[in-house]
Protein backbone atom coordinates (compact mmCIF):
# COMPACT_ATOMS: atom_id res chain seq x y z
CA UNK A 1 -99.03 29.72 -111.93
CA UNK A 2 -97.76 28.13 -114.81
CA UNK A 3 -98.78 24.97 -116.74
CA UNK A 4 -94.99 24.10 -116.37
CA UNK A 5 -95.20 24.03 -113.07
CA UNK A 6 -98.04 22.14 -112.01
CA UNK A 7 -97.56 18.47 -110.64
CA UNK A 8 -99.12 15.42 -112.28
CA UNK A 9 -101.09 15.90 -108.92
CA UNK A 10 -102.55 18.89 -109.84
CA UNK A 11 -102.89 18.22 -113.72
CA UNK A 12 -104.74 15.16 -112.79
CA UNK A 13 -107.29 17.30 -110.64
CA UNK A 14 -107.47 19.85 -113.17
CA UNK A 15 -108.35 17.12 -115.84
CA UNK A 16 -111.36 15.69 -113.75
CA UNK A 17 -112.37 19.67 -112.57
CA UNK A 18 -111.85 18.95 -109.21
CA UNK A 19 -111.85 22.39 -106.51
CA UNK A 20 -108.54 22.31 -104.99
CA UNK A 21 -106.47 24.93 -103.49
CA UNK A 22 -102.55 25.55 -104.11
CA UNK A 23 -100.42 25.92 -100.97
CA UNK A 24 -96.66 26.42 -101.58
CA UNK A 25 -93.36 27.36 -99.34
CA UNK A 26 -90.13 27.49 -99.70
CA UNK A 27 -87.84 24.62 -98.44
CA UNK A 28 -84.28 23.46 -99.04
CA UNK A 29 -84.94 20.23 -98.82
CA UNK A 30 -87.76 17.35 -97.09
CA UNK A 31 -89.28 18.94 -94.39
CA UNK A 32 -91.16 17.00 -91.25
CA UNK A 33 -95.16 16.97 -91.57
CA UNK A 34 -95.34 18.65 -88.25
CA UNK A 35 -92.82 21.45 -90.02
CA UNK A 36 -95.11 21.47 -93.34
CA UNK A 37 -97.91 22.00 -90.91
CA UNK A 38 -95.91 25.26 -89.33
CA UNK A 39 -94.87 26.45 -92.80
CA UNK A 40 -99.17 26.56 -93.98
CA UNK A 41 -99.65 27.90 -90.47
CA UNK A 42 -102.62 24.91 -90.41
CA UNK A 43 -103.43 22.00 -87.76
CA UNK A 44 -101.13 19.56 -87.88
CA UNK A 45 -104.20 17.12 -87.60
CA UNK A 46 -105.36 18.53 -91.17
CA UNK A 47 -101.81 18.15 -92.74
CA UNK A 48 -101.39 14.38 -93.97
CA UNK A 49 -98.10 12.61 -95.29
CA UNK A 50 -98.64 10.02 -97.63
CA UNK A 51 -96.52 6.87 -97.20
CA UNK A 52 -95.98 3.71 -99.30
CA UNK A 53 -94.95 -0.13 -98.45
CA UNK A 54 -94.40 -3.14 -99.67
CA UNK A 55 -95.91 -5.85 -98.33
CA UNK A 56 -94.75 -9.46 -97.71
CA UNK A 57 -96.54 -10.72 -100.96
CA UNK A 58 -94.66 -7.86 -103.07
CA UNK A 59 -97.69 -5.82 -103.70
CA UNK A 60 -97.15 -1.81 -102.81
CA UNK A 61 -99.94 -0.16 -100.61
CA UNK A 62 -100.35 3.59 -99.86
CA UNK A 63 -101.15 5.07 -96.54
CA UNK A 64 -102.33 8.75 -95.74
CA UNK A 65 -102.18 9.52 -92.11
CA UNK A 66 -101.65 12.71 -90.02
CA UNK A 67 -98.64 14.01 -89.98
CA UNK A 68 -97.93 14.32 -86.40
CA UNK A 69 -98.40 10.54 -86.09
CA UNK A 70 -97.14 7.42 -86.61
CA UNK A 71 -98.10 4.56 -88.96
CA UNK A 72 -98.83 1.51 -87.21
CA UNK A 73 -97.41 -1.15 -89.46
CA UNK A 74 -99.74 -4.00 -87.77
CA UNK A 75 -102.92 -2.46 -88.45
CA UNK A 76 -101.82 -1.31 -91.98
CA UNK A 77 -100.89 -4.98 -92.71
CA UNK A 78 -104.32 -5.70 -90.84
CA UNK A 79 -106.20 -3.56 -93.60
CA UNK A 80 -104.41 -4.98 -96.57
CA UNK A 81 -104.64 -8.40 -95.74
CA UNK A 82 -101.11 -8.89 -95.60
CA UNK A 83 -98.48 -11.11 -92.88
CA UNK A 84 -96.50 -7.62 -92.82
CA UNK A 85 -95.91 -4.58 -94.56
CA UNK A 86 -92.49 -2.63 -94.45
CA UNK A 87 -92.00 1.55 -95.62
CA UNK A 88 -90.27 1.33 -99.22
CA UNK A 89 -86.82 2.62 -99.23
CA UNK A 90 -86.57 6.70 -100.03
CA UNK A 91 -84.35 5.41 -103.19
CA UNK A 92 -86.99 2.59 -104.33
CA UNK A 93 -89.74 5.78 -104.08
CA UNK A 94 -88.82 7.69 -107.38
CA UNK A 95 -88.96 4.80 -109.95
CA UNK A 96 -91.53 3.44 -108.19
CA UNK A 97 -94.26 6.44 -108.14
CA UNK A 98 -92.36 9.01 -109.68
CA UNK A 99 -92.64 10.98 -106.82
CA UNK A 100 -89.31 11.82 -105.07
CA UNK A 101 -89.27 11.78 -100.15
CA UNK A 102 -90.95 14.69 -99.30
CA UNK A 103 -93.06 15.15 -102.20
CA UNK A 104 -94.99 11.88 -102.84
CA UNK A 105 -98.71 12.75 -103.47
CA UNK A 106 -101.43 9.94 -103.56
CA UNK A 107 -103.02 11.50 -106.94
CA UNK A 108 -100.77 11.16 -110.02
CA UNK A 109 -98.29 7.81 -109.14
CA UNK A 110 -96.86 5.98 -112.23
CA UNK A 111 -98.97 3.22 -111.38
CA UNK A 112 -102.17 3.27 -109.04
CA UNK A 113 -101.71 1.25 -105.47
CA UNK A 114 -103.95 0.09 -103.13
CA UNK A 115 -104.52 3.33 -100.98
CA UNK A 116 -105.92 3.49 -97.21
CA UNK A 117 -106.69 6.81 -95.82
CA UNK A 118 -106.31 7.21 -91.90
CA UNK A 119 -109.90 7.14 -90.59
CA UNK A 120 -109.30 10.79 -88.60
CA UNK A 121 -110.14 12.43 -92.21
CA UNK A 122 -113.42 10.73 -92.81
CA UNK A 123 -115.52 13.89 -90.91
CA UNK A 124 -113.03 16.23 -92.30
CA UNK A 125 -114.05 19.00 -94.58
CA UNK A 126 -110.38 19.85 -95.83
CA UNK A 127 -107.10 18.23 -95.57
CA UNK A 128 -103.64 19.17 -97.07
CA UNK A 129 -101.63 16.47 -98.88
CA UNK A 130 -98.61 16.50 -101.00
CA UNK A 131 -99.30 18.19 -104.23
CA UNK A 132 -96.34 16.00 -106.19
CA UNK A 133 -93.10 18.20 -105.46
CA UNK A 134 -91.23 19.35 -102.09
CA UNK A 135 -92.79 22.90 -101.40
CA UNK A 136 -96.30 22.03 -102.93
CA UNK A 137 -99.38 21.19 -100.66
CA UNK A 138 -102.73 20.58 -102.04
CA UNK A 139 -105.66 21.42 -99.84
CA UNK A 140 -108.73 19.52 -100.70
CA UNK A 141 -111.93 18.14 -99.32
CA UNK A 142 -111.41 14.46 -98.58
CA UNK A 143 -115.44 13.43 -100.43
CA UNK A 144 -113.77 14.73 -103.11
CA UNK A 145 -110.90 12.95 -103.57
CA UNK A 146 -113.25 9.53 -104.24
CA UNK A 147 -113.99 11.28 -107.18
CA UNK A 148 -109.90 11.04 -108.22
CA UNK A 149 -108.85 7.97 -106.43
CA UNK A 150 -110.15 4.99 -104.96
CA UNK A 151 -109.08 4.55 -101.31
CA UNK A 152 -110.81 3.16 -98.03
CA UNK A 153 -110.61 4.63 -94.86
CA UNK A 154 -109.36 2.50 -91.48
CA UNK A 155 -107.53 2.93 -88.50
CA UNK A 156 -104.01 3.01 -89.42
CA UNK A 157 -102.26 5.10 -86.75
């Protein structure tokens, strides 16, 4: 693989030495978690999507949850301290993180935000996250990850 083609994901992880493993397929466009999941031929409970609100004061916060559920907007508001918190439109996402629907990554954003990880991944010794680009997964052990971001773990689903 290519310098070209690695993600500001994976160049970030690279930079800090972190042991990661590459995991790509083919798709034509965004594909479902649960489909992502299916595609890696992995658990669906070790394949997370990363999602990003705004919340009522303006501030953007990340959540990483399983991909076969849902994000429960009341605890996530809960954890952040905030009245509410709403999903950022797919067209805010690119200027915002630099990361496009389907391919948003919590390494590598523009800017860093405030990032909860669902609390299912604390006793897990992999999970697979968006490596930066549709078709890229990045398979890592979450202990490791503290090492590239901050983040907390809660109940968010």
């Amino acid at each position: 693989m290519g310098k070209e083609t690695k993600t500001n994901a994976m160049r970030r992880l690279d930079a800090l030495k972190i042991p990661y493993k590459e995991h790509y397929y083919t798709a034509s466009g965004a594909l479902s978690g649960t489909e992502v999941a299916s595609e890696l031929h992995e658990d669906p409970s070790l394949v997370f999507k990363t999602l990003v609100t705004a919340g009522k004061s303006g501030a953007h916060y990340v959540f990483v949850i399983p991909v076969e559920r849902e994000l429960d907007l009341k605890k996530a508001a809960s954890v952040v301290g905030e009245k509410s918190v709403a999903m950022v439109k797919s067209k805010e996402l690119l200027p915002l993180t630099g990361y496009v629907h389907g391919g948003c990554s919590p390494i590598g954003m523009k800017k860093f935000f405030r990032t909860t990880i669902d609390i299912s991944a604390e006793g897990l010794d992999r999970i697979f996250f968006s490596g930066g680009r549709i078709g890229f997964q990045i398979e890592l052990d979450p202990k490791l990850l503290k090492n590239v971001i901050e983040f907390e773990y809660a109940q968010l689903t």
